[in-house]
C-alpha atoms as a PDB file:
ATOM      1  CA  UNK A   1      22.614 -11.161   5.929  1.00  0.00           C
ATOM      2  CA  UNK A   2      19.333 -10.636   4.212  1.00  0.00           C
ATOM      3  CA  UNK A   3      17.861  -7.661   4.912  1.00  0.00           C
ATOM      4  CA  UNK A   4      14.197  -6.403   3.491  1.00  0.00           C
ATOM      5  CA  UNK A   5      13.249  -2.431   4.416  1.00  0.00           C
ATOM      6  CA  UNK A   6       9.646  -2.230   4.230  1.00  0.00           C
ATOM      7  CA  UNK A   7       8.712   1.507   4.077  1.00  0.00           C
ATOM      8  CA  UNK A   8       6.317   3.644   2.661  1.00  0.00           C
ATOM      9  CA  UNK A   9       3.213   5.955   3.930  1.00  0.00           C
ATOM     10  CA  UNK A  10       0.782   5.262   6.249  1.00  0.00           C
ATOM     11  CA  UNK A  11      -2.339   3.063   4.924  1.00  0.00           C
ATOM     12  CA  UNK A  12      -0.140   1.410   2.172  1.00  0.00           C
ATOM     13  CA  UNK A  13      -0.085  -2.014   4.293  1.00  0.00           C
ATOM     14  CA  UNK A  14       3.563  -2.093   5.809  1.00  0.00           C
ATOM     15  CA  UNK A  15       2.019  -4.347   8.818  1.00  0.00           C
ATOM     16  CA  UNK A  16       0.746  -6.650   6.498  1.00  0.00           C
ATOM     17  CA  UNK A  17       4.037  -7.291   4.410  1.00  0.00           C
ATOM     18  CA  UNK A  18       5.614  -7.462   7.692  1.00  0.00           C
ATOM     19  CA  UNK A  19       3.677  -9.740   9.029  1.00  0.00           C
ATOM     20  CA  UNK A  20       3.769 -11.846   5.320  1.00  0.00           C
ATOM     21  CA  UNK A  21       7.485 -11.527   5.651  1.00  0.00           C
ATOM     22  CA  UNK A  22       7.896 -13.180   9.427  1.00  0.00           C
ATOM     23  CA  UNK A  23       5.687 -15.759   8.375  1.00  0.00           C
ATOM     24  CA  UNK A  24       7.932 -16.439   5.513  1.00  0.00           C
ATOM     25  CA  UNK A  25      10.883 -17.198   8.263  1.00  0.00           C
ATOM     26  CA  UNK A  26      11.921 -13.245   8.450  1.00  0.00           C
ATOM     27  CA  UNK A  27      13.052 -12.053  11.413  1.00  0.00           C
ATOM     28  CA  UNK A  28      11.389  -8.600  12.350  1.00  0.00           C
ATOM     29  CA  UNK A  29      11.143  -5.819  14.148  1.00  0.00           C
ATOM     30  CA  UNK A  30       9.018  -2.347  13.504  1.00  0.00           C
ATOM     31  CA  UNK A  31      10.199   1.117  13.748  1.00  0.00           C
ATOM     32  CA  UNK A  32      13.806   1.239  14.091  1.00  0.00           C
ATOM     33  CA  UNK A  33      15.747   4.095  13.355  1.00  0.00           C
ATOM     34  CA  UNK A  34      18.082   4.197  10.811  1.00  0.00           C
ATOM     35  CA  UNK A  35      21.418   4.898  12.740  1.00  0.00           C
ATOM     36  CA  UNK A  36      21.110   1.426  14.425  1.00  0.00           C
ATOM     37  CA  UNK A  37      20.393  -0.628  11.434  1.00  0.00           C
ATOM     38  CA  UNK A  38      23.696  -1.575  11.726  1.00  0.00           C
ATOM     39  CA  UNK A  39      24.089  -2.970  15.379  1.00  0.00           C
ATOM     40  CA  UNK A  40      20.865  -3.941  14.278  1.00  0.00           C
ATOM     41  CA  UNK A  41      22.213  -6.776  11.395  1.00  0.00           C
ATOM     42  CA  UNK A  42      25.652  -7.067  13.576  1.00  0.00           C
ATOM     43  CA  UNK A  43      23.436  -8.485  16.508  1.00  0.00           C
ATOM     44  CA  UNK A  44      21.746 -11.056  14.393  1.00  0.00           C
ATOM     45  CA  UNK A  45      24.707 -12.405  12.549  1.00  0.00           C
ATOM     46  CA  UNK A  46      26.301 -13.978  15.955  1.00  0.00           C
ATOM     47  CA  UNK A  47      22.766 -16.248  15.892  1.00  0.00           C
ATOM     48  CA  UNK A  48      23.203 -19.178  12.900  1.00  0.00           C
ATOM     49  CA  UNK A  49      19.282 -19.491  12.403  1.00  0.00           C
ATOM     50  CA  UNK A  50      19.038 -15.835  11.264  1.00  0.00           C
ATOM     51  CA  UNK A  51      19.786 -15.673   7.848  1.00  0.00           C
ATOM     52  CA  UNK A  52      16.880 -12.709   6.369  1.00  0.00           C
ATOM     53  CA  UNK A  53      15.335 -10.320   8.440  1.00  0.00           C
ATOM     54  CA  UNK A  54      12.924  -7.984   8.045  1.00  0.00           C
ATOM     55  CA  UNK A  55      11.984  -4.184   9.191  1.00  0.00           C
ATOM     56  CA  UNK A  56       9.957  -1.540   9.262  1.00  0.00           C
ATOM     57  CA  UNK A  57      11.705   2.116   8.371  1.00  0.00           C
ATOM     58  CA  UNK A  58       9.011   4.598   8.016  1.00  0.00           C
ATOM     59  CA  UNK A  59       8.535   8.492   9.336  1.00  0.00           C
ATOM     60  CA  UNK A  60       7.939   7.607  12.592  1.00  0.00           C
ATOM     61  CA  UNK A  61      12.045   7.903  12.685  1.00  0.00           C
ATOM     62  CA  UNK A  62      11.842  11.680  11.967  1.00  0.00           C
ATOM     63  CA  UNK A  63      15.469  13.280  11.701  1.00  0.00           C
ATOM     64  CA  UNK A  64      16.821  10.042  11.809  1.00  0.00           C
ATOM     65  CA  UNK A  65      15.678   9.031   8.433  1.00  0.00           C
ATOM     66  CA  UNK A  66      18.534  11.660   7.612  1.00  0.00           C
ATOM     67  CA  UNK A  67      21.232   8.867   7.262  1.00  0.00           C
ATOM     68  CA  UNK A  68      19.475   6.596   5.299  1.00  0.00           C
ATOM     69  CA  UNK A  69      21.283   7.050   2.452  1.00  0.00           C
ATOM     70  CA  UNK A  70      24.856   6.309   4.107  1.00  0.00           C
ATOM     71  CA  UNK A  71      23.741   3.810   5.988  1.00  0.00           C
ATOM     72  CA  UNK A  72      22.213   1.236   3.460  1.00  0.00           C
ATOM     73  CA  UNK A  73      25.516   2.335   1.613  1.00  0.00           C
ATOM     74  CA  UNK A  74      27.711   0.846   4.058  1.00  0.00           C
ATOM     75  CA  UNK A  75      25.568  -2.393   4.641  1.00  0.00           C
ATOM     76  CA  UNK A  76      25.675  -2.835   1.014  1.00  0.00           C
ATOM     77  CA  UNK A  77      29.328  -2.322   1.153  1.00  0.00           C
ATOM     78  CA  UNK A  78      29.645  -4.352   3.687  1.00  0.00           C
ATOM     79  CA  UNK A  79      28.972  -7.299   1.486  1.00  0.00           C
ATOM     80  CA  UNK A  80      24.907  -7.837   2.845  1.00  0.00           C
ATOM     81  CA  UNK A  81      22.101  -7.884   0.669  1.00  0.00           C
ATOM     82  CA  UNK A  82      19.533  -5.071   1.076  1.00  0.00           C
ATOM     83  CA  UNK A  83      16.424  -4.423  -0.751  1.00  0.00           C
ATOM     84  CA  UNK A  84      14.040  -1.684   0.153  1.00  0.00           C
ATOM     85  CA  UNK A  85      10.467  -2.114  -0.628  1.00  0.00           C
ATOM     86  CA  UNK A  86       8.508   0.654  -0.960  1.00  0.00           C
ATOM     87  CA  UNK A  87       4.571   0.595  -0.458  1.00  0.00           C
ATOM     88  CA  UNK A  88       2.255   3.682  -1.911  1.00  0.00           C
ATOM     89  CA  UNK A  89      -1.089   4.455  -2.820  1.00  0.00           C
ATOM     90  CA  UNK A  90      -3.390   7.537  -3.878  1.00  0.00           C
ATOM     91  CA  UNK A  91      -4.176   9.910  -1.535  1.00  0.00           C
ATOM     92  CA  UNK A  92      -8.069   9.384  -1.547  1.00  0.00           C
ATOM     93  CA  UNK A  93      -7.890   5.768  -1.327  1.00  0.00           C
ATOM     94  CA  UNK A  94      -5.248   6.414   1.777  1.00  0.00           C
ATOM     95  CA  UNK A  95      -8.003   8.849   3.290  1.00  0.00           C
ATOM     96  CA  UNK A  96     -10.501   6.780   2.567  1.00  0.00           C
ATOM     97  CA  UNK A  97      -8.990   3.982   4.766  1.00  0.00           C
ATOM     98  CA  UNK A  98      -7.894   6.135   7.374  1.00  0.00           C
ATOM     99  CA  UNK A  99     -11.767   7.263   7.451  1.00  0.00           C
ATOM    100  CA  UNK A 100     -12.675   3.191   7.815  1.00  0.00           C
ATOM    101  CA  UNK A 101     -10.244   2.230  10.722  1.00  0.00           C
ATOM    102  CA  UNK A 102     -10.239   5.646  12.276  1.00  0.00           C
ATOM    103  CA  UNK A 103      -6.887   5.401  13.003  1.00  0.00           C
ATOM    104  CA  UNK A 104      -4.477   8.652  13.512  1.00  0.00           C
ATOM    105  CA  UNK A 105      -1.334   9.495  11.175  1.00  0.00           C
ATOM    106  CA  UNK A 106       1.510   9.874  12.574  1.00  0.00           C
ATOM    107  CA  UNK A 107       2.386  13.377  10.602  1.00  0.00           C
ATOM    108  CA  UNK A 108      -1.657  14.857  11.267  1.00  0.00           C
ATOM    109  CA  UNK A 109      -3.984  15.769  12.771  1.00  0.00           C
ATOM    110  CA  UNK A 110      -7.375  16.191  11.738  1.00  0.00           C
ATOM    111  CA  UNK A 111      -5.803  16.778   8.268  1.00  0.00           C
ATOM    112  CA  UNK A 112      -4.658  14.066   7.028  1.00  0.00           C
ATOM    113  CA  UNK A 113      -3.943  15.191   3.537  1.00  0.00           C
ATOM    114  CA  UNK A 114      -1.227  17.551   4.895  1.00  0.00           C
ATOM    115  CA  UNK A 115       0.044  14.529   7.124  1.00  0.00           C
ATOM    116  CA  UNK A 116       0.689  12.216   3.954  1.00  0.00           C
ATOM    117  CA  UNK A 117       2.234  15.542   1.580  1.00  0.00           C
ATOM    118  CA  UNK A 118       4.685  15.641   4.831  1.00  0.00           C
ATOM    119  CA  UNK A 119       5.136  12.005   5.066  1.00  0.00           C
ATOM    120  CA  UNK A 120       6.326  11.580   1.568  1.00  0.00           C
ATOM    121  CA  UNK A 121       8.752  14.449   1.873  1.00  0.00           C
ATOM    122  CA  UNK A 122      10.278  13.145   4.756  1.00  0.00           C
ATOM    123  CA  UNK A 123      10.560   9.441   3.478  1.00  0.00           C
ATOM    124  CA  UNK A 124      12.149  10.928   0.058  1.00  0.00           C
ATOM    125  CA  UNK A 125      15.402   9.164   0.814  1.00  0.00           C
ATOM    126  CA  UNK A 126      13.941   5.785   1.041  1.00  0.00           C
ATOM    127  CA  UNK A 127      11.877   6.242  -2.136  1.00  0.00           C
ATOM    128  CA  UNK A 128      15.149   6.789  -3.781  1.00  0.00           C
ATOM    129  CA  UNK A 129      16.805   3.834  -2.780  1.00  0.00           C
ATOM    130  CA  UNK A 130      13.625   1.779  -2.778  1.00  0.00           C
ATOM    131  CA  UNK A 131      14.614  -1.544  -4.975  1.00  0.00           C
ATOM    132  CA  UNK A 132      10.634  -2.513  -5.422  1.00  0.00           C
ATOM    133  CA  UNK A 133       7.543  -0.006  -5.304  1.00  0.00           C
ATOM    134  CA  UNK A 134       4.107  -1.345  -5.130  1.00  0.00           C
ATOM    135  CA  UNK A 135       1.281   0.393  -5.192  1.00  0.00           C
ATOM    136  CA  UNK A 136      -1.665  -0.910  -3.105  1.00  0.00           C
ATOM    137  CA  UNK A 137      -4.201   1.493  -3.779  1.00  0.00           C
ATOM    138  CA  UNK A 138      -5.699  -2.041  -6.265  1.00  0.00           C
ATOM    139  CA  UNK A 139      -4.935  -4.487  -3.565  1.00  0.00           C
ATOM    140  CA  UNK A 140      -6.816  -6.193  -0.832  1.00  0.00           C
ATOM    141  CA  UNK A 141      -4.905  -7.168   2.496  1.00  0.00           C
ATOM    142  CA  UNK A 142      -4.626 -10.840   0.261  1.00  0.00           C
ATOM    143  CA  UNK A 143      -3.700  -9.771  -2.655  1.00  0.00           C
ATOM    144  CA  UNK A 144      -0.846  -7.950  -1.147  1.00  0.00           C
ATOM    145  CA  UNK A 145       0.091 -10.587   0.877  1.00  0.00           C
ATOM    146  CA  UNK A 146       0.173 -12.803  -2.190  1.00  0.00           C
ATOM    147  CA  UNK A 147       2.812 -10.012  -3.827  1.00  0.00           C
ATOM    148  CA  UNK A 148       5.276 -10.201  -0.847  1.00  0.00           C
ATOM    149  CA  UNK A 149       4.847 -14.212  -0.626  1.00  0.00           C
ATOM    150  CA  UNK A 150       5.203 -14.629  -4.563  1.00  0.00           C
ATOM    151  CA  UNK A 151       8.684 -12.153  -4.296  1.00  0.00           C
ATOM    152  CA  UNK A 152      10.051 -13.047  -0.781  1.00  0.00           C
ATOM    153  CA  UNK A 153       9.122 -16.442  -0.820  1.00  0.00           C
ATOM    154  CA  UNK A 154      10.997 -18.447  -3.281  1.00  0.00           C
ATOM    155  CA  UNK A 155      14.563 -19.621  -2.139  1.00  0.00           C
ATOM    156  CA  UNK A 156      17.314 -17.697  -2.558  1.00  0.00           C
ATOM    157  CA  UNK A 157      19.301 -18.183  -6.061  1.00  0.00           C
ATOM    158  CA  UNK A 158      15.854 -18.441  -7.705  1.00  0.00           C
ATOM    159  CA  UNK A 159      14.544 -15.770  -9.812  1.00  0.00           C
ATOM    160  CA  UNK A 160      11.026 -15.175  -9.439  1.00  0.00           C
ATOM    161  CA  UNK A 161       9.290 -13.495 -12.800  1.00  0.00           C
ATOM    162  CA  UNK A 162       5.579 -11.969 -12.238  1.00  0.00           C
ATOM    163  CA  UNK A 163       3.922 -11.335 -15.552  1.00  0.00           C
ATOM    164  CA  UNK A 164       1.346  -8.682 -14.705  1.00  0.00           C
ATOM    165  CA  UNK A 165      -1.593  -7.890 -17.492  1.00  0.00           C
ATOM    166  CA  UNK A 166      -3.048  -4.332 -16.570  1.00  0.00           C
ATOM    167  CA  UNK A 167      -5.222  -1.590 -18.223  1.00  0.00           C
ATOM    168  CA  UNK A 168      -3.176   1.930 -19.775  1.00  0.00           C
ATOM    169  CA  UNK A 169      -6.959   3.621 -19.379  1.00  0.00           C
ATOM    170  CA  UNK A 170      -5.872   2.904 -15.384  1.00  0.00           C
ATOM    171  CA  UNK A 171      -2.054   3.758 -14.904  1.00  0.00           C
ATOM    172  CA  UNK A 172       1.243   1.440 -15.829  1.00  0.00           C
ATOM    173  CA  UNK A 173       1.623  -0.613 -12.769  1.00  0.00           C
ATOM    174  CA  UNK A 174       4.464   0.981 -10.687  1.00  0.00           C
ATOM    175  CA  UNK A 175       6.685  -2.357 -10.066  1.00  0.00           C
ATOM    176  CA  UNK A 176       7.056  -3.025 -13.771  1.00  0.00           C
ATOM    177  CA  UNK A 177      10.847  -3.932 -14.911  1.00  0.00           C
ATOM    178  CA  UNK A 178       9.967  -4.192 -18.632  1.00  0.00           C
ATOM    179  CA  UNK A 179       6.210  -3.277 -20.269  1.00  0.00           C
ATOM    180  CA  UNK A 180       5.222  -4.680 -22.976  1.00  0.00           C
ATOM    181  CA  UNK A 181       2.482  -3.084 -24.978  1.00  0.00           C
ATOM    182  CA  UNK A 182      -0.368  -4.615 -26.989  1.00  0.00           C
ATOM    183  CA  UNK A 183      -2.382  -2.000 -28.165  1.00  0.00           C
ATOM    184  CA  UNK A 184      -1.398  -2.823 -31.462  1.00  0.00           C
ATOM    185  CA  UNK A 185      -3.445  -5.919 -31.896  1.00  0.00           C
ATOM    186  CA  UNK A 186      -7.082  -6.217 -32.692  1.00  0.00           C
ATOM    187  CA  UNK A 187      -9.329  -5.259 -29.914  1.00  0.00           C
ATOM    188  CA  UNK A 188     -11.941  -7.988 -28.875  1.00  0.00           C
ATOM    189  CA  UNK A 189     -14.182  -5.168 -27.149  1.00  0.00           C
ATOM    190  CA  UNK A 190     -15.261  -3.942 -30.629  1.00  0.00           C
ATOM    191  CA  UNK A 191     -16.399  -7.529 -31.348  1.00  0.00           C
ATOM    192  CA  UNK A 192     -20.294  -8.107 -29.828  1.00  0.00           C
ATOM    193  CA  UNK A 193     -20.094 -11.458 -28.801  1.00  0.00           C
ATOM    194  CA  UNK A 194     -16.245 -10.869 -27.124  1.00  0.00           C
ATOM    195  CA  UNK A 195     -16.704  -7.890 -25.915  1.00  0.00           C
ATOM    196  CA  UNK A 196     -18.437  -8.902 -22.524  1.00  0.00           C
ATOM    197  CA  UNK A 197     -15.986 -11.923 -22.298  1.00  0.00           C
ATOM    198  CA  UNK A 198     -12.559 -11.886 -20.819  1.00  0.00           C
ATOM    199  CA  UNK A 199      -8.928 -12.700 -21.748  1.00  0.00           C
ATOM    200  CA  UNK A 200      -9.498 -16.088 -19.920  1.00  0.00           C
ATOM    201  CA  UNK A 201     -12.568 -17.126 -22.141  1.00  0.00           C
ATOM    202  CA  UNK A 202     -11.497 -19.734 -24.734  1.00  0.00           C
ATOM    203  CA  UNK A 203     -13.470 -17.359 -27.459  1.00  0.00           C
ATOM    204  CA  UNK A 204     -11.756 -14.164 -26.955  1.00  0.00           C
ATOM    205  CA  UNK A 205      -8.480 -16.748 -26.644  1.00  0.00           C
ATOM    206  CA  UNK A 206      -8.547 -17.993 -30.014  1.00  0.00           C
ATOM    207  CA  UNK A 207      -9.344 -14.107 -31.415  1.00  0.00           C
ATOM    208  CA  UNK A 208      -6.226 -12.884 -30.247  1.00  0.00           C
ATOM    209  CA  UNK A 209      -3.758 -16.082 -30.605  1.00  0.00           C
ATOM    210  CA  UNK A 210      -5.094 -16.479 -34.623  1.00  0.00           C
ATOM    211  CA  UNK A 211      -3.979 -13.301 -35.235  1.00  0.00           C
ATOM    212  CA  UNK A 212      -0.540 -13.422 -37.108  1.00  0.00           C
ATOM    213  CA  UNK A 213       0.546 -10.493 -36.270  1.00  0.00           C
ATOM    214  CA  UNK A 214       0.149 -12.251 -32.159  1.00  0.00           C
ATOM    215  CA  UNK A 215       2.305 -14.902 -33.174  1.00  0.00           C
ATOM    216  CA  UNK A 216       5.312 -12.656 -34.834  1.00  0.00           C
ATOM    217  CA  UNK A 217       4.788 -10.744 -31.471  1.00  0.00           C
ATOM    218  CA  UNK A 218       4.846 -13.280 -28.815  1.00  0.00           C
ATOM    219  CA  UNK A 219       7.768 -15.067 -31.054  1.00  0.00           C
ATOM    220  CA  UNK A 220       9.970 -11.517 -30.721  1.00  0.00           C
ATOM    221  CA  UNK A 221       8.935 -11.146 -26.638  1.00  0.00           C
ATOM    222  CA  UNK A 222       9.565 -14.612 -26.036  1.00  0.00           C
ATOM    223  CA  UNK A 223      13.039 -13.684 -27.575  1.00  0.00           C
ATOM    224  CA  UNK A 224      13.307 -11.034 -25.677  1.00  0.00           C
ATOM    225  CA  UNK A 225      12.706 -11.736 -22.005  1.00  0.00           C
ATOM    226  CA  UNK A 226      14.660 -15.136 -22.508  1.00  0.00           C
ATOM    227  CA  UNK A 227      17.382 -12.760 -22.764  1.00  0.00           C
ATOM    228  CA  UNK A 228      16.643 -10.442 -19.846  1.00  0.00           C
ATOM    229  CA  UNK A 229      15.785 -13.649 -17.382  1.00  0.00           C
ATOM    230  CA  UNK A 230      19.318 -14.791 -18.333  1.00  0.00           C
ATOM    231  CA  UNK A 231      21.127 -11.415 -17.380  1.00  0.00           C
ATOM    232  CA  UNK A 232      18.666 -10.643 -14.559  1.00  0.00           C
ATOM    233  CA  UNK A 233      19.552 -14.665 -13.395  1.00  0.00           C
ATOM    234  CA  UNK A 234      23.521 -13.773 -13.418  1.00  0.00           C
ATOM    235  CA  UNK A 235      22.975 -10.149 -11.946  1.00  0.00           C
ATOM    236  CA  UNK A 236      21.795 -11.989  -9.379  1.00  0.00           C
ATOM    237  CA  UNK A 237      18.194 -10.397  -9.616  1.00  0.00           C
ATOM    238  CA  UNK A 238      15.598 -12.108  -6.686  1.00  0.00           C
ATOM    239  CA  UNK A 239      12.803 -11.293  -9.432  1.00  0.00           C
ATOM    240  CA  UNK A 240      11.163  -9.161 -11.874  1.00  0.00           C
ATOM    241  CA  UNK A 241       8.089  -8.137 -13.425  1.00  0.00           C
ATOM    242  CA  UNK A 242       6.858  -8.284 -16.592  1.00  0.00           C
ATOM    243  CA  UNK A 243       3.706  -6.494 -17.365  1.00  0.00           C
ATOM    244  CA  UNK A 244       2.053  -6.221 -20.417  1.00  0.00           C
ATOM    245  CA  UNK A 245      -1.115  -3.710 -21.093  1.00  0.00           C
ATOM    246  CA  UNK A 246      -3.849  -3.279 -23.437  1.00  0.00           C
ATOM    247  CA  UNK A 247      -6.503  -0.537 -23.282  1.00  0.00           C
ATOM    248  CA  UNK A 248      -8.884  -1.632 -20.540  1.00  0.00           C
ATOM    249  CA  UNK A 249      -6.468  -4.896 -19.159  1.00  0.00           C
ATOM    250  CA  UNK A 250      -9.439  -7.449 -20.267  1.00  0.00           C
ATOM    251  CA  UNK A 251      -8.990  -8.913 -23.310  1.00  0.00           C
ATOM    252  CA  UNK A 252      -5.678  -8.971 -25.227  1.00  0.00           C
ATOM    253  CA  UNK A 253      -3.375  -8.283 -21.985  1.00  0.00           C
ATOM    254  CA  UNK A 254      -4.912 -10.925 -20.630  1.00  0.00           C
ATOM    255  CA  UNK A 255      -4.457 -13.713 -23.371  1.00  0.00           C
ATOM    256  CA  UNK A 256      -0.671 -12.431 -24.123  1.00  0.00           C
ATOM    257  CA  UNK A 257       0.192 -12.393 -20.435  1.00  0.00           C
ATOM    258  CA  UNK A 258      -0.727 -16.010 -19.764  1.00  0.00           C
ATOM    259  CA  UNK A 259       0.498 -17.173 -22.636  1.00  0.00           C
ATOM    260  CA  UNK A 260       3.901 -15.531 -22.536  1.00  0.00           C
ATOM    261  CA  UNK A 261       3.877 -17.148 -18.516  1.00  0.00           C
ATOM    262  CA  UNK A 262       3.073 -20.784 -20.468  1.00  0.00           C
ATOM    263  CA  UNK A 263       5.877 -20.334 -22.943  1.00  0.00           C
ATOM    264  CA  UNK A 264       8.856 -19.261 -20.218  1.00  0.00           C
ATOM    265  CA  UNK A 265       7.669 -21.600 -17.139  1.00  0.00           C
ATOM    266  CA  UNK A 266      10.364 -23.710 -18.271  1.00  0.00           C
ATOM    267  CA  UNK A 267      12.968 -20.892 -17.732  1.00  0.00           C
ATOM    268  CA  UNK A 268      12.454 -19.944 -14.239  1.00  0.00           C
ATOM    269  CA  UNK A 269       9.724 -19.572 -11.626  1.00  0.00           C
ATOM    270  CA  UNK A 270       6.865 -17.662 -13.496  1.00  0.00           C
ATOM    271  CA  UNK A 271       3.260 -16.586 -12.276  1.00  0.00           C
ATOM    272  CA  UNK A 272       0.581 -14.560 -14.179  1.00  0.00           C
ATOM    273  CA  UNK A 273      -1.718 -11.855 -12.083  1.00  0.00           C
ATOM    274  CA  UNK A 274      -4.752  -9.647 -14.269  1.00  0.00           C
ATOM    275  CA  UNK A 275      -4.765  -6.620 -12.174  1.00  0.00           C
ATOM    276  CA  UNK A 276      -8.020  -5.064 -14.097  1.00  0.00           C
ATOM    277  CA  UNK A 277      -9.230  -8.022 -15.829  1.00  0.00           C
ATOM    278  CA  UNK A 278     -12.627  -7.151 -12.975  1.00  0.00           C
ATOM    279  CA  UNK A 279     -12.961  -3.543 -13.672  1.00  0.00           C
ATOM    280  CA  UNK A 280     -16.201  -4.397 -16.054  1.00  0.00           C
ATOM    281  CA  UNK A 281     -16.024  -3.290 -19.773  1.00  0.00           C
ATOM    282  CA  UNK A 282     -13.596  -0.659 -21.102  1.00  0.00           C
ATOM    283  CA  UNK A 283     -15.043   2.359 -23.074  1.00  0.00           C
ATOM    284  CA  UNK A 284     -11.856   2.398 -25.102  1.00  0.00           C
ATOM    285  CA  UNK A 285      -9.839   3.084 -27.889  1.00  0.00           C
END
């Protein structure tokens, strides 16, 4: 059996991987405590069609959250495949939509603050065996959804690599596997006519790919992450990330990202996402 544990705090968007995950073919279920995980998996496997499933852990399950820890141990033991994926996000963009829906925590009252500090404490165990993190505090409902489908949705045997181009002036992106930095190179923003354009203008394009110094680089990282998609392939990996960051994550992370996605699409299944390529013009270094 397949199993995917979506957890994480309140506001992060468990309902909506859930509900990316059953459309995917997952069967689900939300809220079930940890102890009967087990009879959980053992009731599915006498039914042929249900291969993956899909549920909901989170700290609604109070004490019971206690044996988390020995028992995705023994399911993993057991010889079934269990990832845990993890969902987060600041606390002011969690308040924020709390304020929007109105809806209650489960840890709080009026305070909600003091509801997510508790909620985080009491999900520690599942943070530590989470196999994917993902922070949504950048995401829209669809651009989650497009996360899960892009690492749930390929068949099994497949590994699915996400090259991710992101900003350092706005955080290293929390589901990274390898980061690549490009800081090095020369910075289109300090260049008049570039510096309002993009990664994905033709223009700011040919700055960054003329460079020599691009070339050597992109010839070493190609190297590179050939290497790791072959070990992560016979690890048996279901995917990984790849993200690569300039300053701002407009210009150069942009351009090496999609063409590092162009050069390995021949290896294995491979899709490029700018997560700050919108934020306007960097002030940066």
């Amino acid at each position: 059996m397949k199993l995917v544990v979506v957890t994480g705090v309140s506001g992060a968007g468990k309902s909506t991987a859930l509900r990316t995950l059953e459309d995917l073919g997952y069967y689900c279920a939300d809220n079930l405590p940890m102890p009967l995980l087990p009879k959980f998996i053992e009731l599915l496997a006498v039914r042929e069609e249900v291969t993956r499933a899909a549920l909901v852990v989170d700290a609604r399950s109070g004490d019971f959250l206690d044996d988390t820890n020995q028992v995705l141990t023994g399911l993993r033991g057991a010889g079934h495949q269990i990832e845990v994926l993890f969902l987060d996000a600041p606390d002011e963009i969690l308040l924020r939509r709390f304020s929007e829906t109105r809806r209650r925590h489960p840890l709080a009252g009026a305070d909600i603050r003091a509801g997510l500090l508790a909620e985080r404490k009491r999900l520690g165990n599942l943070r530590h065996e989470a196999t994917t993190v993902i922070d949504t505090g950048d995401l829209t409902v669809h651009g989650l959804r497009g996360m899960v489908l892009e690492r749930y949705g390929r068949a099994d045997g497949n590994l699915a690599v996400s090259i991710l181009s992101f900003g350092f002036k706005y955080g290293l992106p929390a589901e990274a596997d390898i980061v690549l930095d490009v800081r090095f190179l020369p910075n289109p923003f300090f260049v008049e006519a570039l510096s309002p354009l993009s990664g994905e203008d033709e223009a700011v394009r040919r700055f960054v790919l003329e460079n020599p110094e691009t070339q050597l680089f992109l010839s070493k990282a190609e190297e590179l992450l050939t290497l790791c998609i072959a070990a992560f392939e016979r690890e048996g990996k279901s995917y990984a990330t790849v993200a690569v960051g300039c300053t701002g994550g407009r210009h150069r992370s942009v351009v090496i990202g999609t063409e590092l996605s162009r050069r390995l699409g021949a290896l294995s299944n491979v899709t490029v996402r700018h997560r700050d390529i919108q934020r306007g013009r960097p002030g940066a270094l």
